[in-house]
Protein backbone atom coordinates (compact mmCIF):
# COMPACT_ATOMS: atom_id res chain seq x y z
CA UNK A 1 -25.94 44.81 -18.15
CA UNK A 2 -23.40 47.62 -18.40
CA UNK A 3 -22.67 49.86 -15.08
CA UNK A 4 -22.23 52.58 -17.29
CA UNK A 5 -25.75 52.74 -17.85
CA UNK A 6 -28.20 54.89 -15.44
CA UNK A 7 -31.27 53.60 -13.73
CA UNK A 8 -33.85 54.72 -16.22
CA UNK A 9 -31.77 52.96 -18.94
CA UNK A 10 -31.13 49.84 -17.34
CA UNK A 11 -35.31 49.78 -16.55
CA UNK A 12 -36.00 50.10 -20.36
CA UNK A 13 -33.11 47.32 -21.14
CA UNK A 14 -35.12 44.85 -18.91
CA UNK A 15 -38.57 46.40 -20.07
CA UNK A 16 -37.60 45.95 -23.97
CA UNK A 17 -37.47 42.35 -23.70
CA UNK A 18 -40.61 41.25 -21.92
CA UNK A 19 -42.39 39.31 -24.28
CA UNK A 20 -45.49 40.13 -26.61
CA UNK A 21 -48.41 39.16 -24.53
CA UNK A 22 -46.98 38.87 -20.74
CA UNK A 23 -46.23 41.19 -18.42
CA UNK A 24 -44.27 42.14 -15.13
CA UNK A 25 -44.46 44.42 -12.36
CA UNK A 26 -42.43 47.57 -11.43
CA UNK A 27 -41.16 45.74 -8.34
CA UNK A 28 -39.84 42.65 -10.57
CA UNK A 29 -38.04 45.05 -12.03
CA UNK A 30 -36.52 46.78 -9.62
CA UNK A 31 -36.06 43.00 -7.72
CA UNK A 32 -33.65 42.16 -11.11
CA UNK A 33 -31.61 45.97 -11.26
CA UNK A 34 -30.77 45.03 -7.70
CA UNK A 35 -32.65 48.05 -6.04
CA UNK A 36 -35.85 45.96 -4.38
CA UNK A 37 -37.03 48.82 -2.83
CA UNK A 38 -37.45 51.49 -6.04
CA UNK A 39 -40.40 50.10 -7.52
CA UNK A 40 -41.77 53.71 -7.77
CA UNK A 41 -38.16 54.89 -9.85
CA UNK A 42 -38.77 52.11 -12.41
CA UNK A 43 -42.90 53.58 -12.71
CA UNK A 44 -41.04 56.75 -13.24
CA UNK A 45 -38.90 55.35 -15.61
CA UNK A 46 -42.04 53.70 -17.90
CA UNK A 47 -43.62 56.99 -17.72
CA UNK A 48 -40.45 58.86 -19.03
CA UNK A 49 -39.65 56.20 -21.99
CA UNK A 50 -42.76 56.68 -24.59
CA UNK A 51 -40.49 58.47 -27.11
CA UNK A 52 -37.70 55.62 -26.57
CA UNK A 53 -39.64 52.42 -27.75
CA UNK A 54 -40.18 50.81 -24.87
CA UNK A 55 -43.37 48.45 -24.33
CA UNK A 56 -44.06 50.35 -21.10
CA UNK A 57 -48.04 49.40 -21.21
CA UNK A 58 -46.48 45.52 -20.31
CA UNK A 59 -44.82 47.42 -16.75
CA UNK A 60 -47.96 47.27 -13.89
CA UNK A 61 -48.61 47.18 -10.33
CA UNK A 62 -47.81 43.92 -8.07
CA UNK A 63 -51.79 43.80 -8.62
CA UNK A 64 -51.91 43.49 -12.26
CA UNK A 65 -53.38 47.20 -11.77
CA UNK A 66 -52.94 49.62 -14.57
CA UNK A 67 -51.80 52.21 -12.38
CA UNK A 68 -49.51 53.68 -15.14
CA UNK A 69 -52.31 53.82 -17.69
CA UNK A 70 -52.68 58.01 -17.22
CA UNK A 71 -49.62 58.33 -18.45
CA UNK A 72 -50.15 56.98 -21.96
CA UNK A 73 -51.88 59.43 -24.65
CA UNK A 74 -55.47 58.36 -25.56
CA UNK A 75 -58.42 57.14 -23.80
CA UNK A 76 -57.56 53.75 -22.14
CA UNK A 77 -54.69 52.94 -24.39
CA UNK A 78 -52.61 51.36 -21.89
CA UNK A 79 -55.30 49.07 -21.83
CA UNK A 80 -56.09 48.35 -26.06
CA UNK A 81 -52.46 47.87 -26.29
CA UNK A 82 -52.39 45.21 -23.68
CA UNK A 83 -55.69 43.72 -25.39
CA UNK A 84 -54.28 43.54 -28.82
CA UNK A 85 -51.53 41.00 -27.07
CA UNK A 86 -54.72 38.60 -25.82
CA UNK A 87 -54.48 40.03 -22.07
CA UNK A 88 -57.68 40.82 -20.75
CA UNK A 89 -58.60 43.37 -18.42
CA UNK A 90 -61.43 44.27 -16.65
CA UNK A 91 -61.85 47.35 -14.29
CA UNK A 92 -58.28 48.64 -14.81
CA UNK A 93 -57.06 45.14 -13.79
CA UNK A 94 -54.94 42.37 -15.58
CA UNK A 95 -57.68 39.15 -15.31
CA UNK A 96 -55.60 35.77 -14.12
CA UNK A 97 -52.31 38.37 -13.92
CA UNK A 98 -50.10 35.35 -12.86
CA UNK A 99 -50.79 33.50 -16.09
CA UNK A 100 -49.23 36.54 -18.27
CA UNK A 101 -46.56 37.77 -15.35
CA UNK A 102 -43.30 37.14 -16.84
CA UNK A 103 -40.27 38.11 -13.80
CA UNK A 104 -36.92 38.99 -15.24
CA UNK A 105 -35.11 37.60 -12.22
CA UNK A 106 -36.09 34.11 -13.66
CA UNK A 107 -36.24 34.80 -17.62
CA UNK A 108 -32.82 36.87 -17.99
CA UNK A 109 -29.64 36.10 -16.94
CA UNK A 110 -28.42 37.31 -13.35
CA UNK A 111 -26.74 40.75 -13.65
């Protein structure tokens, strides 16, 4: 991934090719841009990207919580969107989160 790019672009790089139907954490994120402790920077990141077509409903907590979900227009649509992939949640939580978490620091090459 190119230097040149700042933090908030790198995050949607990474966030732009988790796949349809899986998801990954802020953390994981943060883990793969080298910066393990800015978790909260790459939620900030997914909330400033909904005009830049990023999937930022597939970004949640270490949890599987929807924590971001207030940030998305619409009642709940955090959670529809991640629905109409086949993810099921229940009480603002991803159900069986480690069968749909997909970790960039094992799916993309190292940067």
């Amino acid at each position: 991934m190119p230097k040149a790019l700042n933090f908030f672009e790198q995050c949607y790089v990474v966030a732009r090719q988790i796949p349809y139907g899986r998801v990954t954490s802020y953390g994981a994120i943060a883990a793969y841009l080298a910066a393990p402790r800015s978790a909260r920077a790459v939620g900030y990141a997914m909330t400033a990207s909904h005009d830049k077509d990023v999937p930022a409903h597939r970004v949640v907590n270490r949890k599987g919580l929807l924590t971001g979900k207030h940030h998305f227009q619409g009642i709940n649509l955090m959670q529809q969107l991640l629905e109409s992939e086949g993810i099921e949640v229940k009480n603002n939580q991803i159900q069986n989160f480690e069968d749909y978490f997909w970790d960039p620091r094992t799916h993309l090459s190292p940067r």
